[in-house]
Protein backbone atom coordinates (compact mmCIF):
# COMPACT_ATOMS: atom_id res chain seq x y z
CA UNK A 1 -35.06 -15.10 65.64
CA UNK A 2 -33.53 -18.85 65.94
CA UNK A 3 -30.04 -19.70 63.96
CA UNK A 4 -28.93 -22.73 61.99
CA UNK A 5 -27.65 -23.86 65.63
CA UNK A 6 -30.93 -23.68 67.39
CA UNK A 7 -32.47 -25.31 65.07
CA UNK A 8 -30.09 -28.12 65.04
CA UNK A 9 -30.71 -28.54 68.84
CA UNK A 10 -34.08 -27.90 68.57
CA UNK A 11 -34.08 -30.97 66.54
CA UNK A 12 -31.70 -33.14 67.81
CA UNK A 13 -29.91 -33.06 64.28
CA UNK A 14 -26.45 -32.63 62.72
CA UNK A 15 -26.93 -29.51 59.84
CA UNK A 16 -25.11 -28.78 56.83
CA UNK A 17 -25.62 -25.62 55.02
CA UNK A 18 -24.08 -23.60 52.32
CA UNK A 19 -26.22 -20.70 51.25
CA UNK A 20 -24.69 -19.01 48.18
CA UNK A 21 -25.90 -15.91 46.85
CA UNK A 22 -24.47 -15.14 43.40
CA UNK A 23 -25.10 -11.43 43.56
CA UNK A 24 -21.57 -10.19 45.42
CA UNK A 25 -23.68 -10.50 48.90
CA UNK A 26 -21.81 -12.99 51.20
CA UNK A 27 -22.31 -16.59 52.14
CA UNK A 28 -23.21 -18.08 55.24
CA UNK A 29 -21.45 -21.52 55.64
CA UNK A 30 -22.46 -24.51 58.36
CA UNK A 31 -20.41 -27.24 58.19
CA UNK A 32 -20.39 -26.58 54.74
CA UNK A 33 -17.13 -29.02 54.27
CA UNK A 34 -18.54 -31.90 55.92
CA UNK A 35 -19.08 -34.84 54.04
CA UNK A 36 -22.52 -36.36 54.42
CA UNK A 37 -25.23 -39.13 52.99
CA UNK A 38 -26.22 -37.62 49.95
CA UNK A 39 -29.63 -40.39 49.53
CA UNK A 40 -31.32 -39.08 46.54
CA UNK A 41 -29.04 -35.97 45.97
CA UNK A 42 -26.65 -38.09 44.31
CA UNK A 43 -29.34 -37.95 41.34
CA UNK A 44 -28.24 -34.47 40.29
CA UNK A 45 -25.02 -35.94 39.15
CA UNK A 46 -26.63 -38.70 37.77
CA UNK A 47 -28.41 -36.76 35.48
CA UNK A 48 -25.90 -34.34 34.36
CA UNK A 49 -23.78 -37.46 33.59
CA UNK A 50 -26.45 -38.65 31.39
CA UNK A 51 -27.07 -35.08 29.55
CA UNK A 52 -23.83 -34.68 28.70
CA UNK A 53 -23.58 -38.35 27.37
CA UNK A 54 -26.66 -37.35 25.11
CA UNK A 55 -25.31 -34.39 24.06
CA UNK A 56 -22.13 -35.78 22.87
CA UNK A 57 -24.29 -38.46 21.33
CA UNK A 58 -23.08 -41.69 23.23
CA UNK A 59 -26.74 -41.87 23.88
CA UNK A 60 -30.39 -40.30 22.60
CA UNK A 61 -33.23 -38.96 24.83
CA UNK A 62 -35.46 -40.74 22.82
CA UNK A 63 -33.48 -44.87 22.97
CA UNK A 64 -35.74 -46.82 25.19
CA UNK A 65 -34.90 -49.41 27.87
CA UNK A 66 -37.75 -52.27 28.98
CA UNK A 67 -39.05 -52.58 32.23
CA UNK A 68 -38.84 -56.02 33.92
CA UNK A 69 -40.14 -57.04 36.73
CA UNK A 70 -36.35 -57.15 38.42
CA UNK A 71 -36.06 -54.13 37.55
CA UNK A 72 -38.72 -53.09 40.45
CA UNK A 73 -37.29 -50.78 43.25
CA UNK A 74 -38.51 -49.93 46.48
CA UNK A 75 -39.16 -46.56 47.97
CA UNK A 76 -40.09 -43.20 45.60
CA UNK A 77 -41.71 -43.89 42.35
CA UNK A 78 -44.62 -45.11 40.02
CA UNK A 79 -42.44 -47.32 37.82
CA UNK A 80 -42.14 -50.00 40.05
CA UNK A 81 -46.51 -50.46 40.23
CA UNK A 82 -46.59 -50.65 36.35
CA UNK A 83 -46.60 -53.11 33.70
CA UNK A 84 -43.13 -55.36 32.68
CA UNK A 85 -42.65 -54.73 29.38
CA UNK A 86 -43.19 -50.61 29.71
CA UNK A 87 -40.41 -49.44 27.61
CA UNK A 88 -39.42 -45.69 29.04
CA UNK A 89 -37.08 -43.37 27.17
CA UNK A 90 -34.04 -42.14 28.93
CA UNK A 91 -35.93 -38.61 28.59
CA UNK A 92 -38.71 -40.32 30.71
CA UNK A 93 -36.03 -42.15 33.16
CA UNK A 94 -34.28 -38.91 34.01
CA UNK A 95 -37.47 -36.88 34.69
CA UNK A 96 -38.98 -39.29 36.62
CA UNK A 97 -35.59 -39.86 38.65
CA UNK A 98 -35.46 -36.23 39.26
CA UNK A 99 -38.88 -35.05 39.44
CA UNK A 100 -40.64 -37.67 41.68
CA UNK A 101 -37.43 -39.29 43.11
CA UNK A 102 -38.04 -42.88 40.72
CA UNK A 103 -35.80 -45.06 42.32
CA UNK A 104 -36.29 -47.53 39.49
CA UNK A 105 -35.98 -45.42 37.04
CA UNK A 106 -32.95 -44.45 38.74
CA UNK A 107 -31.47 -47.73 39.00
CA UNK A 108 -32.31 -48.56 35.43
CA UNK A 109 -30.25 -45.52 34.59
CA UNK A 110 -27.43 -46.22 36.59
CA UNK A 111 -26.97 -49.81 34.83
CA UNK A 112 -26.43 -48.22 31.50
CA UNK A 113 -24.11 -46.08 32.37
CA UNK A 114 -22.29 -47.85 34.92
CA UNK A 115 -20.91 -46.53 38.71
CA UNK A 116 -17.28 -46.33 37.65
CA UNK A 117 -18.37 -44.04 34.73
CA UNK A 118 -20.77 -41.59 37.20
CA UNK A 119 -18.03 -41.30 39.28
CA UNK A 120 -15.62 -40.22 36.99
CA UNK A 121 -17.60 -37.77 35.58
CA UNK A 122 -18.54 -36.51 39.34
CA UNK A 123 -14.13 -36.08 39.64
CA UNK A 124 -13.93 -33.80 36.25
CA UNK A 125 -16.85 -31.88 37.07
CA UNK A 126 -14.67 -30.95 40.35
CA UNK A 127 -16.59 -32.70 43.27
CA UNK A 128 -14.12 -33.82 45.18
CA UNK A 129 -16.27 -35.14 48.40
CA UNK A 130 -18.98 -36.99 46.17
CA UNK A 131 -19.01 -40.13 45.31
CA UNK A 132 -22.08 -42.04 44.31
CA UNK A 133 -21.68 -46.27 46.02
CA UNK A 134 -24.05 -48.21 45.16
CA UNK A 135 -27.57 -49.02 43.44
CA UNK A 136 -30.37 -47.92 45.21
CA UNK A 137 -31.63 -50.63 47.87
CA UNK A 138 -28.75 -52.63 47.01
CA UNK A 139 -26.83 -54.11 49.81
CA UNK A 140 -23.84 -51.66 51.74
CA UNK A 141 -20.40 -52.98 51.11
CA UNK A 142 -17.61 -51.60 53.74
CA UNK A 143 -16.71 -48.72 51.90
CA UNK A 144 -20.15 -47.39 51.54
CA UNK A 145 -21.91 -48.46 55.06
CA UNK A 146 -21.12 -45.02 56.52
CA UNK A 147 -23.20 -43.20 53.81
CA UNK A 148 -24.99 -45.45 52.16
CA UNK A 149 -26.16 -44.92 48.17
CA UNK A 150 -23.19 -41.97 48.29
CA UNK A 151 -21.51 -39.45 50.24
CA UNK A 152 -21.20 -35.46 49.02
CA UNK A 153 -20.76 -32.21 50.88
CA UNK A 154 -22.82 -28.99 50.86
CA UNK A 155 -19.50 -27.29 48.70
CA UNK A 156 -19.74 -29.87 46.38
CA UNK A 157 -23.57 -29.65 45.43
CA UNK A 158 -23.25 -25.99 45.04
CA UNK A 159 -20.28 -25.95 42.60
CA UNK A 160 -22.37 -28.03 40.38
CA UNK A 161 -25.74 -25.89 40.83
CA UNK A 162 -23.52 -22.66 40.36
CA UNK A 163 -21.97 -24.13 37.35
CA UNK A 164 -25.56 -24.94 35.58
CA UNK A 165 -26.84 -21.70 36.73
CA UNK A 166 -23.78 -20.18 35.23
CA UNK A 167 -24.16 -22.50 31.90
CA UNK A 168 -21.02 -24.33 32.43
CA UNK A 169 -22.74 -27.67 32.09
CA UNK A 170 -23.24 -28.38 28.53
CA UNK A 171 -24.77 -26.54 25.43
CA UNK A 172 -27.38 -24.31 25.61
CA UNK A 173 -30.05 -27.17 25.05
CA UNK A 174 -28.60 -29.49 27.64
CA UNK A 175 -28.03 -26.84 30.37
CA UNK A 176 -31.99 -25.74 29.48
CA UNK A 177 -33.06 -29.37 30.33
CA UNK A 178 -31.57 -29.77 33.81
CA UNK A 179 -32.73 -26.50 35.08
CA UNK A 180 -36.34 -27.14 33.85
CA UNK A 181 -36.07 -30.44 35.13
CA UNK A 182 -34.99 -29.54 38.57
CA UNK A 183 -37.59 -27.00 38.40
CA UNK A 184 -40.53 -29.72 37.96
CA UNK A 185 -39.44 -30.21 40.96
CA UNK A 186 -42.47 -32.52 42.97
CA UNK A 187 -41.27 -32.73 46.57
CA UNK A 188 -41.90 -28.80 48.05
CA UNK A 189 -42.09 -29.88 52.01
CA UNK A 190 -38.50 -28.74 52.52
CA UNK A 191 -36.69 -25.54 52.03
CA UNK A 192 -39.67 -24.13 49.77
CA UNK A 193 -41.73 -24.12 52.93
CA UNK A 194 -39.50 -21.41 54.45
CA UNK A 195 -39.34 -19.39 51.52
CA UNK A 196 -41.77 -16.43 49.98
CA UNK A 197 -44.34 -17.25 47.96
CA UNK A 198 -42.79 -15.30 45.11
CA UNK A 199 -39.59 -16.67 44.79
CA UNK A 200 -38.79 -19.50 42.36
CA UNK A 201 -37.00 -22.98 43.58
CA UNK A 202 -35.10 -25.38 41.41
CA UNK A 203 -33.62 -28.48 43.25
CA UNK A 204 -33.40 -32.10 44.25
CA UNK A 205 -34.22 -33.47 47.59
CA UNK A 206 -33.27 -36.50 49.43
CA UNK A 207 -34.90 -38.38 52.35
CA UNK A 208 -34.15 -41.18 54.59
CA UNK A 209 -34.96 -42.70 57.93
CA UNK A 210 -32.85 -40.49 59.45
CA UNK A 211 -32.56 -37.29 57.50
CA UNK A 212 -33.98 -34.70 55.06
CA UNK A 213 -31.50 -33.35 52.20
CA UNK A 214 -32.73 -30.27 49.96
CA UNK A 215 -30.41 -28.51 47.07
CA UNK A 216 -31.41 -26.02 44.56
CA UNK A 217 -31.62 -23.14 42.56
CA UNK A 218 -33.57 -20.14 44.51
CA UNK A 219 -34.71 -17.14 41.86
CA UNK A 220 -35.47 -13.80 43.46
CA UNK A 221 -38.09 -11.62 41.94
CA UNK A 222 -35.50 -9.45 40.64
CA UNK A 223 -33.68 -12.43 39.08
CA UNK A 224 -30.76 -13.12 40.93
CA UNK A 225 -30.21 -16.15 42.34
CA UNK A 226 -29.39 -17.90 45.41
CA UNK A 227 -27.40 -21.73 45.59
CA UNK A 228 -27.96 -23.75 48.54
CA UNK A 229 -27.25 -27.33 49.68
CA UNK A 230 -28.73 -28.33 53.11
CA UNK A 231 -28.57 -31.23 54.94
CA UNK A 232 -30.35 -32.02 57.82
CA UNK A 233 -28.93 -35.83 59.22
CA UNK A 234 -28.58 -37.57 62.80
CA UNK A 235 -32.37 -37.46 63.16
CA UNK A 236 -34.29 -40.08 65.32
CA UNK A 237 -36.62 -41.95 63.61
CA UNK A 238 -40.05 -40.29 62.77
CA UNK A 239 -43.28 -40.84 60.69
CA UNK A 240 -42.76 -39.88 56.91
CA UNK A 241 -44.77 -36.91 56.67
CA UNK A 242 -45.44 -33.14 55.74
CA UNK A 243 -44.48 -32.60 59.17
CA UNK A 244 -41.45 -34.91 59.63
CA UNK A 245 -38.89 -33.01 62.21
CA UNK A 246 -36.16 -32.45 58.74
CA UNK A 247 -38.64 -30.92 56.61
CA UNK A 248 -39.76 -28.68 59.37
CA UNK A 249 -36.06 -27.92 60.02
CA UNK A 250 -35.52 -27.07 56.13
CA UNK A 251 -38.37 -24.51 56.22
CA UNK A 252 -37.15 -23.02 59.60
CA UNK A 253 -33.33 -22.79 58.08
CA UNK A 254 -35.01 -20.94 54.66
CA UNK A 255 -37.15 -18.71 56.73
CA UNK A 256 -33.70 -17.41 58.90
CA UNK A 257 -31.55 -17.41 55.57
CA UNK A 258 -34.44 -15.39 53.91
């Protein structure tokens, strides 16, 4: 049977893992304190920010922001190949931010409510590593060129996926929408690779040149769940597919956690 570390040298990768189980069984920590490149992880936040904003009625799932053709982002996403003029509600931007990665939805998201004003909601909700830098594909500044969009840690992500599991975040109507939203979950060439066909996974992923993130919710049969943030960075370069060395690496680190 390989371990977390044998996997890391099998792929030439840095790996950081917290595995949580919230049923009195014990954790299994890897680097779990290290701070590392969130890339599209940082979304979760994002979105919690912006359903708790609705909820206190700053904002409505249902206001509408226009689609320019600035406004196009590289990378994940469908909104950048359609028409200027689209008008999206922030319902749409979040789901498509979380559930196919939209990095212009994301970005359009992020100029309405403003960096300074994620981040200080990512301090009260207790993440103390995390930090989101920048717009997506905008340029690094000095504090940021380590990471890149942000920076978290494996302890971080799971305090906030224990606190929505535990329905800390929110009412009952705004905790319901993030967990079905992570749970439309598109991208399942990561951790749900390694897992059994009959358990459930909730989460957000990441991805970039040179890693594969994956963070989520894991539901036994029985109902009891499982938190987990892994991170799987330092990797050489490699074509972007099913197979890419991280995603294999996700599925090998579920199947040994399992």
């Amino acid at each position: 049977m390989p371990t977390i570390r044998s996997i890391e040298a099998q792929h030439k990768s840095s790996i950081s893992l917290l595995w949580q189980p919230l049923d009195g069984m014990p954790a299994t920590s890897y680097n779990a304190e290290r701070q590392v490149k969130t890339a599209s992880v940082i979304k979760l936040p994002i979105l919690v920010h912006l359903a708790l904003l609705v909820e206190r009625g700053a904002h409505s799932w249902e206001q509408r922001l226009p689609l320019s053709d600035c406004d196009r982002t590289p990378g994940a996403g469908v909104l950048k190949l359609l028409t200027a003029g689209l008008q999206p509600t922030l319902r749409d931007l979040a789901v498509l931010m979380m559930v196919i990665s939209d990095n212009t939805a994301t970005n359009l998201l992020i100029d309405l409510l403003g960096i300074d004003s994620i981040n200080q909601r990512i301090q009260t909700l207790g993440l103390s590593q995390t930090r989101l830098h920048r717009k997506v594909f905008a340029p690094n500044t000095p504090e940021c060129l380590p990471w890149g969009l942000g920076v978290t840690s494996p302890r971080d992500i799971v305090h906030l996926l224990t606190a929505i599991v535990r329905g800390e975040i929110g009412n009952s109507t705004t905790n319901q929408f993030i967990r079905d939203t992570l749970a439309s979950l598109q991208d399942r060439a990561g951790l749900p690779r390694g897992l059994p066909h009959d358990w459930h996974y909730a989460g957000k992923t990441g991805s970039d040149e040179d890693l594969r993130n994956d963070c989520g919710i894991i539901t036994r049969p029985d109902g009891s769940h499982i938190i987990v943030a892994c991170f799987v960075q330092s990797l050489a370069e490699a074509p972007s597919t099913a197979d890419h060395p991280g995603l294999v690496a996700l599925g090998q680190i579920a199947k040994v956690m399992v």
